[in-house]
C-alpha atoms as a PDB file:
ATOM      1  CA  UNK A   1     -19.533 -13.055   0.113  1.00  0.00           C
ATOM      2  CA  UNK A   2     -17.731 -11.064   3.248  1.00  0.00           C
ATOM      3  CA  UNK A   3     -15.224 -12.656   5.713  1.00  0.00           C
ATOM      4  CA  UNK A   4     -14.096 -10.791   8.748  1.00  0.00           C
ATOM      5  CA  UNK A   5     -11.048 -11.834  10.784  1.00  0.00           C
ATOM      6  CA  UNK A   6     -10.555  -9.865  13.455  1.00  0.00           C
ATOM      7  CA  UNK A   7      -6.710  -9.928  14.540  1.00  0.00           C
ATOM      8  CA  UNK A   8      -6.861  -6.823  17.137  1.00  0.00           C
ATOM      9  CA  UNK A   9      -4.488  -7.797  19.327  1.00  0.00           C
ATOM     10  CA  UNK A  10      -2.314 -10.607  17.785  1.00  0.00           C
ATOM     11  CA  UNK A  11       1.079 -10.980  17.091  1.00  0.00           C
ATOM     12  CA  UNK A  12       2.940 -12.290  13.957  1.00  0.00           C
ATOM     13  CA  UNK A  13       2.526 -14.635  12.653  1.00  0.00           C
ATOM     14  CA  UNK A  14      -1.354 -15.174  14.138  1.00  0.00           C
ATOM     15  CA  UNK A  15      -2.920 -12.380  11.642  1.00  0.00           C
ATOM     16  CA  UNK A  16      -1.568 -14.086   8.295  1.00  0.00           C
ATOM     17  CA  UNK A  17      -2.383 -17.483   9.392  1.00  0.00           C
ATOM     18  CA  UNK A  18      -5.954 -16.241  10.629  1.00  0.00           C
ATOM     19  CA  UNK A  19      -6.579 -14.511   6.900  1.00  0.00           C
ATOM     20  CA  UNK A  20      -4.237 -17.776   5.175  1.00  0.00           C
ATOM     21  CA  UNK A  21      -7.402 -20.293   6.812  1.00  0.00           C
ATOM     22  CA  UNK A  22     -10.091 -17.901   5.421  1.00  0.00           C
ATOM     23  CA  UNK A  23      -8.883 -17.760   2.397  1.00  0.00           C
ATOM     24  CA  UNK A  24      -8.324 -21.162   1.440  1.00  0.00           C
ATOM     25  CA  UNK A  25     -11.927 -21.730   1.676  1.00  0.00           C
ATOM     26  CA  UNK A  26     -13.257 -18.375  -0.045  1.00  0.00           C
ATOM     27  CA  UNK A  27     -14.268 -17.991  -3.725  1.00  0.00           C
ATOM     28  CA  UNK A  28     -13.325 -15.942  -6.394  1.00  0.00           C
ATOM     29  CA  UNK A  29     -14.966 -12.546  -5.508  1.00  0.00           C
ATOM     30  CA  UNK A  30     -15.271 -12.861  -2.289  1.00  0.00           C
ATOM     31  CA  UNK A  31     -14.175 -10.050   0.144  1.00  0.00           C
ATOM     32  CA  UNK A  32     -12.051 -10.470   3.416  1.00  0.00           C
ATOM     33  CA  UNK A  33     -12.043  -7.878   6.165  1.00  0.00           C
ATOM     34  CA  UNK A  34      -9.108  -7.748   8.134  1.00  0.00           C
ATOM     35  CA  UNK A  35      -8.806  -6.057  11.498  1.00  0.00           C
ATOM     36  CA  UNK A  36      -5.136  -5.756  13.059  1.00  0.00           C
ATOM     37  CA  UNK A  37      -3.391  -3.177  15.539  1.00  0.00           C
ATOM     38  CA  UNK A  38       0.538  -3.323  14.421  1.00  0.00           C
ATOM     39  CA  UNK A  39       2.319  -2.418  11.067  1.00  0.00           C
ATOM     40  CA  UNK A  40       4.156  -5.626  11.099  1.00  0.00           C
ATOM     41  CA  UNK A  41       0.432  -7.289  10.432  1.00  0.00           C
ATOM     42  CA  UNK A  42      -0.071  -4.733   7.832  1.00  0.00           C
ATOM     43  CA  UNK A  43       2.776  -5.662   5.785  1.00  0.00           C
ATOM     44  CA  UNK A  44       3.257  -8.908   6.255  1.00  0.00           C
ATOM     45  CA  UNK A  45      -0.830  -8.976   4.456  1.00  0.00           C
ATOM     46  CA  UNK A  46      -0.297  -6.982   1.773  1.00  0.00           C
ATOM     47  CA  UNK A  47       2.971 -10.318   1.119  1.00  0.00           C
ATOM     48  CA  UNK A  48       0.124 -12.314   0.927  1.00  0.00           C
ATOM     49  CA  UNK A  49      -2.418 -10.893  -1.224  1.00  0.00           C
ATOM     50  CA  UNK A  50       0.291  -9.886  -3.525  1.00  0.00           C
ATOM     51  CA  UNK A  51       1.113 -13.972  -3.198  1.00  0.00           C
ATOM     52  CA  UNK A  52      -2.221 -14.691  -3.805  1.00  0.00           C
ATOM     53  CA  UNK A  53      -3.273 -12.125  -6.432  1.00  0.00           C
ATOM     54  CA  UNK A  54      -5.819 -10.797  -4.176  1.00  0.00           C
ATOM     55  CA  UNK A  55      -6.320  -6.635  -4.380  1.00  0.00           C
ATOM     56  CA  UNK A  56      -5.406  -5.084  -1.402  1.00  0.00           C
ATOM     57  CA  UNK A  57      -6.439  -2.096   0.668  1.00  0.00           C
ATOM     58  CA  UNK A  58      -5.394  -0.668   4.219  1.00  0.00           C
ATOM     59  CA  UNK A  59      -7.171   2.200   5.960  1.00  0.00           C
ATOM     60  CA  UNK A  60      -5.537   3.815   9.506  1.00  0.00           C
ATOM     61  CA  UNK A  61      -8.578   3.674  12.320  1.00  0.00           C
ATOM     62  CA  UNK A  62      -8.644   5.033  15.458  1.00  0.00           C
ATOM     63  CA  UNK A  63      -7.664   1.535  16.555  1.00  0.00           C
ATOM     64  CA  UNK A  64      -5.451   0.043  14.008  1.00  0.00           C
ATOM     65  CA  UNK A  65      -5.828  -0.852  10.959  1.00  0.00           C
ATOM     66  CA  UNK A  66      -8.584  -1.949   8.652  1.00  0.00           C
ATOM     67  CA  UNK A  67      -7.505  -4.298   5.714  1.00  0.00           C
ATOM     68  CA  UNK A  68      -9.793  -5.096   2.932  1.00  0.00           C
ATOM     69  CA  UNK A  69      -8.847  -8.206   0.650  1.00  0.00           C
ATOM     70  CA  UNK A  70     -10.850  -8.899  -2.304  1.00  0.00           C
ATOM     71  CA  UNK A  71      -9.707 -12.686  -4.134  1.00  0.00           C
ATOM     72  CA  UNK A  72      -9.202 -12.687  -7.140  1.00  0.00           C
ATOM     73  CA  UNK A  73      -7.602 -16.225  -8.276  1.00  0.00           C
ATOM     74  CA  UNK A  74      -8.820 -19.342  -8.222  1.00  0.00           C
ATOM     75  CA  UNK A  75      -9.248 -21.366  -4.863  1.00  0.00           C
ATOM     76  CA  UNK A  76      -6.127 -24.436  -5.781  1.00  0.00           C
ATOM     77  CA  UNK A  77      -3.757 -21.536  -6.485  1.00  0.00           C
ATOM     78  CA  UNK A  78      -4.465 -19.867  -3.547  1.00  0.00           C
ATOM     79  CA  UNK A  79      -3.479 -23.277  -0.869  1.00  0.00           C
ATOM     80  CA  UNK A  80      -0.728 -23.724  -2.562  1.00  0.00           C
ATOM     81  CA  UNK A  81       0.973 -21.067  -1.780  1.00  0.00           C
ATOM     82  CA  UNK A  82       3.171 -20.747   1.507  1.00  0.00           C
ATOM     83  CA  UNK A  83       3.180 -17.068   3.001  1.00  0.00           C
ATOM     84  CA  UNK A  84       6.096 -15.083   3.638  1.00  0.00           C
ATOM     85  CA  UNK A  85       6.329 -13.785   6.945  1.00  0.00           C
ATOM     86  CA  UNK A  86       8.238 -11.092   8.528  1.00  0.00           C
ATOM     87  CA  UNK A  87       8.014 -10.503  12.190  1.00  0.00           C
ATOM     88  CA  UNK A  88      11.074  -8.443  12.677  1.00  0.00           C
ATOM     89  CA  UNK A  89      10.357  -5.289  12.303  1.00  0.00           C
ATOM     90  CA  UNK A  90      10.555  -2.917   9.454  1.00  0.00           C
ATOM     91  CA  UNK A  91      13.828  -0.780   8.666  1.00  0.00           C
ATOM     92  CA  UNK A  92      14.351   2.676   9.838  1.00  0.00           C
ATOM     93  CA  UNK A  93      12.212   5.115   7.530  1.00  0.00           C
ATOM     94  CA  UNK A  94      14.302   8.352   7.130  1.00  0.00           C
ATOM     95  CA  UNK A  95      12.681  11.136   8.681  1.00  0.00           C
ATOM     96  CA  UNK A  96      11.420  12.808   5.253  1.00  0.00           C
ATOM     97  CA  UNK A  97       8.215  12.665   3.028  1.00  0.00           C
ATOM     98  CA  UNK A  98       7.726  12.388  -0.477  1.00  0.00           C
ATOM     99  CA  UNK A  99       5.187  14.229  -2.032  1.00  0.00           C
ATOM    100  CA  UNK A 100       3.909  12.949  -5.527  1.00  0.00           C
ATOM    101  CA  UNK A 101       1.433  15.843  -7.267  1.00  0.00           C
ATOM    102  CA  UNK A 102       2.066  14.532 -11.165  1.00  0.00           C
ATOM    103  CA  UNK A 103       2.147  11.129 -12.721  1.00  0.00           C
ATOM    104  CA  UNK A 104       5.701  12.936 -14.262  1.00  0.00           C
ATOM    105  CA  UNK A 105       8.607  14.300 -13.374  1.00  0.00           C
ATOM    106  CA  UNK A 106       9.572  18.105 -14.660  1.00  0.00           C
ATOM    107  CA  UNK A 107       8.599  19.622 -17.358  1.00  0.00           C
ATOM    108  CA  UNK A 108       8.883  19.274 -20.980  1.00  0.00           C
ATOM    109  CA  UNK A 109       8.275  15.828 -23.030  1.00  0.00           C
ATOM    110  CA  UNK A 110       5.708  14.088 -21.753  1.00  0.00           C
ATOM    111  CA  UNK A 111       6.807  10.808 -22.233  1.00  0.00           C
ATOM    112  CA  UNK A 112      10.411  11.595 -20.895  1.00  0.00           C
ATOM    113  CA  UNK A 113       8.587  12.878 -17.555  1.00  0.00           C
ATOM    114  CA  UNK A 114       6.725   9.009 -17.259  1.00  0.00           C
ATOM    115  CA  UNK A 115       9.962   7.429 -17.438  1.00  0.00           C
ATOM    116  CA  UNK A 116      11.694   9.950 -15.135  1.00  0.00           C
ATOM    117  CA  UNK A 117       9.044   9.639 -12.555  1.00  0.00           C
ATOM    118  CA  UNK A 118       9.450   5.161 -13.171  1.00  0.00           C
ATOM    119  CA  UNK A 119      13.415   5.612 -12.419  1.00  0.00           C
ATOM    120  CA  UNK A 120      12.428   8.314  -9.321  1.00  0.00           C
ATOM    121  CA  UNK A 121      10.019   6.035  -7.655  1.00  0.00           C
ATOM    122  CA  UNK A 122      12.606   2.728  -8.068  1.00  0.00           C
ATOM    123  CA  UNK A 123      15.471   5.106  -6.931  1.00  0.00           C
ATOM    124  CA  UNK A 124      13.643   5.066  -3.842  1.00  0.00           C
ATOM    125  CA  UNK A 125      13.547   1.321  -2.480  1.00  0.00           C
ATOM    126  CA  UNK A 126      17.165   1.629  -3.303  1.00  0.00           C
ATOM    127  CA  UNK A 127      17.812   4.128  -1.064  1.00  0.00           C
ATOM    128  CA  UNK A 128      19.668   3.279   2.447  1.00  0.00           C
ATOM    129  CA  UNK A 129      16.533   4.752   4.826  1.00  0.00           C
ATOM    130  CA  UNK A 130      13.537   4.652   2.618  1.00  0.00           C
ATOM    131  CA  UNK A 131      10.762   7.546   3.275  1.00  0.00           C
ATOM    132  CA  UNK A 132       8.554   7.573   6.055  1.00  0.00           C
ATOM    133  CA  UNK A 133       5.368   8.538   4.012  1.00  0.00           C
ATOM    134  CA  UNK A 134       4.562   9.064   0.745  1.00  0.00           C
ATOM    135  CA  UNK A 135       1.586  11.498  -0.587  1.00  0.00           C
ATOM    136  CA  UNK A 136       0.054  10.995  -4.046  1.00  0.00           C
ATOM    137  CA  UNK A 137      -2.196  14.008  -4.699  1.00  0.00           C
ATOM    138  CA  UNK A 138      -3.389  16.002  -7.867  1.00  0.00           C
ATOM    139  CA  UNK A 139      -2.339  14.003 -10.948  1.00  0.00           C
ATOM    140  CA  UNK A 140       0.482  12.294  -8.289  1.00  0.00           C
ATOM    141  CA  UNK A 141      -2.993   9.871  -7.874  1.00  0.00           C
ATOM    142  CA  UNK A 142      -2.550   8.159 -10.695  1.00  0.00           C
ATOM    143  CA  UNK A 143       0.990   6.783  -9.586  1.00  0.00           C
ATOM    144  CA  UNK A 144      -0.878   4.428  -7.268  1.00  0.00           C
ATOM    145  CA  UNK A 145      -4.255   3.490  -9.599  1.00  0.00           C
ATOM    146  CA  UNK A 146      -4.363   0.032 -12.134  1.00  0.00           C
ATOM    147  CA  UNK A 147      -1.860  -0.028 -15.002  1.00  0.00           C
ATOM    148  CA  UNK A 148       0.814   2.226 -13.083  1.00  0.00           C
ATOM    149  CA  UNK A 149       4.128   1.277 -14.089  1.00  0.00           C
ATOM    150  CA  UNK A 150       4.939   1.954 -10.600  1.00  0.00           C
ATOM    151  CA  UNK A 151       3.104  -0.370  -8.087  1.00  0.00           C
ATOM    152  CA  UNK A 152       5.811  -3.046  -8.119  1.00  0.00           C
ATOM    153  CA  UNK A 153       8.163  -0.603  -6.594  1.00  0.00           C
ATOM    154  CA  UNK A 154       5.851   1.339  -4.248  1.00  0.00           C
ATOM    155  CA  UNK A 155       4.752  -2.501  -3.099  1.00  0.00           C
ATOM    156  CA  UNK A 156       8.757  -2.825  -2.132  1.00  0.00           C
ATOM    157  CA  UNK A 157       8.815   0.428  -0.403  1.00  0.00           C
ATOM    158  CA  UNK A 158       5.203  -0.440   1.548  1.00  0.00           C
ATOM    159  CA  UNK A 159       7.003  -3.676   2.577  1.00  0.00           C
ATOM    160  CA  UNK A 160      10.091  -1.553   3.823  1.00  0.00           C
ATOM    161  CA  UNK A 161       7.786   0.253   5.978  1.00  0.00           C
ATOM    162  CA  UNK A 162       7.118   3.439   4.459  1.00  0.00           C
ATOM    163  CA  UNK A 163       3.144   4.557   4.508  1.00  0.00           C
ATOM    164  CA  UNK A 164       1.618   5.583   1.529  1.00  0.00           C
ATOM    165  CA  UNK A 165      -1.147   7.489   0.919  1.00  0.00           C
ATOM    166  CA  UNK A 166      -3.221   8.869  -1.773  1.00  0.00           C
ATOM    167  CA  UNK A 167      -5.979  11.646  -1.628  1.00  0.00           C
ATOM    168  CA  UNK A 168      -9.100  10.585  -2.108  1.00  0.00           C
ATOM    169  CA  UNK A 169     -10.714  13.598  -3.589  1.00  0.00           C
ATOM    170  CA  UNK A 170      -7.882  13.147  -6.051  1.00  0.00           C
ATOM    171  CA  UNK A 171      -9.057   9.503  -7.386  1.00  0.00           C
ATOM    172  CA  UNK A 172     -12.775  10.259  -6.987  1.00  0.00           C
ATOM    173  CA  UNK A 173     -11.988  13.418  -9.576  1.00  0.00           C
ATOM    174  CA  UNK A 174     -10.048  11.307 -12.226  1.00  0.00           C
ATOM    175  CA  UNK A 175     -12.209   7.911 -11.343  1.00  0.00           C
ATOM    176  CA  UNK A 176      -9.102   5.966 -10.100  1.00  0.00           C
ATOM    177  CA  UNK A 177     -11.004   3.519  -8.551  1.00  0.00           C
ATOM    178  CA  UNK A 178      -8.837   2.627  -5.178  1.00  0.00           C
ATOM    179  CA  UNK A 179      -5.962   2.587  -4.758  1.00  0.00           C
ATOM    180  CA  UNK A 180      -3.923  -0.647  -6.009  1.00  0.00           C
ATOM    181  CA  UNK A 181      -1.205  -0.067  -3.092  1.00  0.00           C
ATOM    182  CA  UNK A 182      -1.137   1.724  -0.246  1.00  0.00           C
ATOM    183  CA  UNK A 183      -4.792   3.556   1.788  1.00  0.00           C
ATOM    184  CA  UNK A 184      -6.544   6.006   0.424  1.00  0.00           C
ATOM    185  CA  UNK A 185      -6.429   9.544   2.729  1.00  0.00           C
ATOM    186  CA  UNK A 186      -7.816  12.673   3.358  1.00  0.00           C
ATOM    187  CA  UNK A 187      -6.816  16.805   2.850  1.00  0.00           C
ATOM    188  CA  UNK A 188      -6.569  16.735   6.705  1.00  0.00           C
ATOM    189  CA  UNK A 189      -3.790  13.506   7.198  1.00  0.00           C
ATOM    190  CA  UNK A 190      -2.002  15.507   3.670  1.00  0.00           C
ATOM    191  CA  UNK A 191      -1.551  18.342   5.704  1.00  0.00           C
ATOM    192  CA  UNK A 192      -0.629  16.857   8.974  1.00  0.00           C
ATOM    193  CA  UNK A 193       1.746  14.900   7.454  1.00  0.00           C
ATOM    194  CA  UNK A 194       3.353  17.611   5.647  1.00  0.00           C
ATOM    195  CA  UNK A 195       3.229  19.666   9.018  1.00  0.00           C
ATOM    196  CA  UNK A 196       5.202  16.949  10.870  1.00  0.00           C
ATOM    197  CA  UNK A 197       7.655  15.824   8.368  1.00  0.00           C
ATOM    198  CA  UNK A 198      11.396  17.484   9.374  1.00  0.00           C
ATOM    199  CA  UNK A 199      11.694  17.740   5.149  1.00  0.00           C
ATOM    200  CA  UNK A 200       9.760  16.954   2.230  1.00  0.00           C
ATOM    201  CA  UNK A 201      10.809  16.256  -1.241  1.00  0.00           C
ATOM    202  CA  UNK A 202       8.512  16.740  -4.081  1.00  0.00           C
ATOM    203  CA  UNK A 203      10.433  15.534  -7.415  1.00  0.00           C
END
């Protein structure tokens, strides 16, 4: 079944308590559309689906933002739990982008790269001003699909405010399925992304 809450327009805390009423009463399986216009929404959702074991997905409209919630645990486990919310907002991103093209870092032994590219990623939420955006393209994709060592980390960087995005030509090639964190993006938001960022690292 399909829910729709449409938050255009409120202020924290009203989107997570909107979604938080919806999906006390949903079933395993069942999908929640979330509409919302500030960041603050944004990651103070993707708290509670990771609170809730619910997958979650966030796409940039025209208007906002479009937040798809699919639930995943069972309905007792889901009102007990008490939502974390946030509505200061997010920490100063530095002004650079990350650019993530292989699910390794440098060449040479493949499973050295893996555990390089694990420390990289965790390096970052460490890091003073955390990135602004982060690309995942090419075999980069993979960083952000299911069993990625990674999506704990790049989860603490989304809440810290930095965007992430992967290409979407990139998971349709490899069959990715979507993304586990972060929206999925297109050749054109890659490039003007790249084209606006004052540096960009590529490890």
């Amino acid at each position: 079944m399909k829910h729709t809450v449409d938050a255009m327009g409120k202020q924290c805390p009203v989107p997570v308590v909107m979604t938080k009423k919806v999906l006390d009463q949903a079933e395993q399986g069942d999908e929640i559309q979330i509409l919302v216009d500030n960041e603050t929404a944004v990651n103070n959702l993707s708290r509670l689906a990771g609170s809730t074991g619910c997958s979650f997905v966030s796409k940039k409209t025209a208007d906002g933002y479009e937040i798809r919630m699919v639930v995943k645990s069972d309905k007792q486990a889901r009102s007990e739990v008490e939502p974390e919310i946030v509505c200061t907002p997010a920490s100063l991103q530095g002004d650079y982008t990350v650019c993530f093209t292989s699910d390794k870092m440098g060449d040479g032994d493949p499973e050295l790269g893996e555990i390089l590219i694990k420390g990289f990623v965790y390096a970052l939420t460490q890091l003073e001003t955390p990135p602004a955006v982060i690309l995942f393209y090419n075999g980069g994709a993979r960083l952000t699909a299911k069993d990625s060592p990674c999506i704990e980390d790049l989860r603490t960087l989304q809440e810290q405010g930095t965007e992430i995005l992967t290409c979407g030509t990139c998971v349709n090639f490899y069959d990715l399925g979507e993304p586990v964190v972060g929206t999925v993006t297109n050749m054109y938001t890659i490039a003007e992304k790249l084209t606006n960022a004052s540096k960009v690292i590529r490890p």
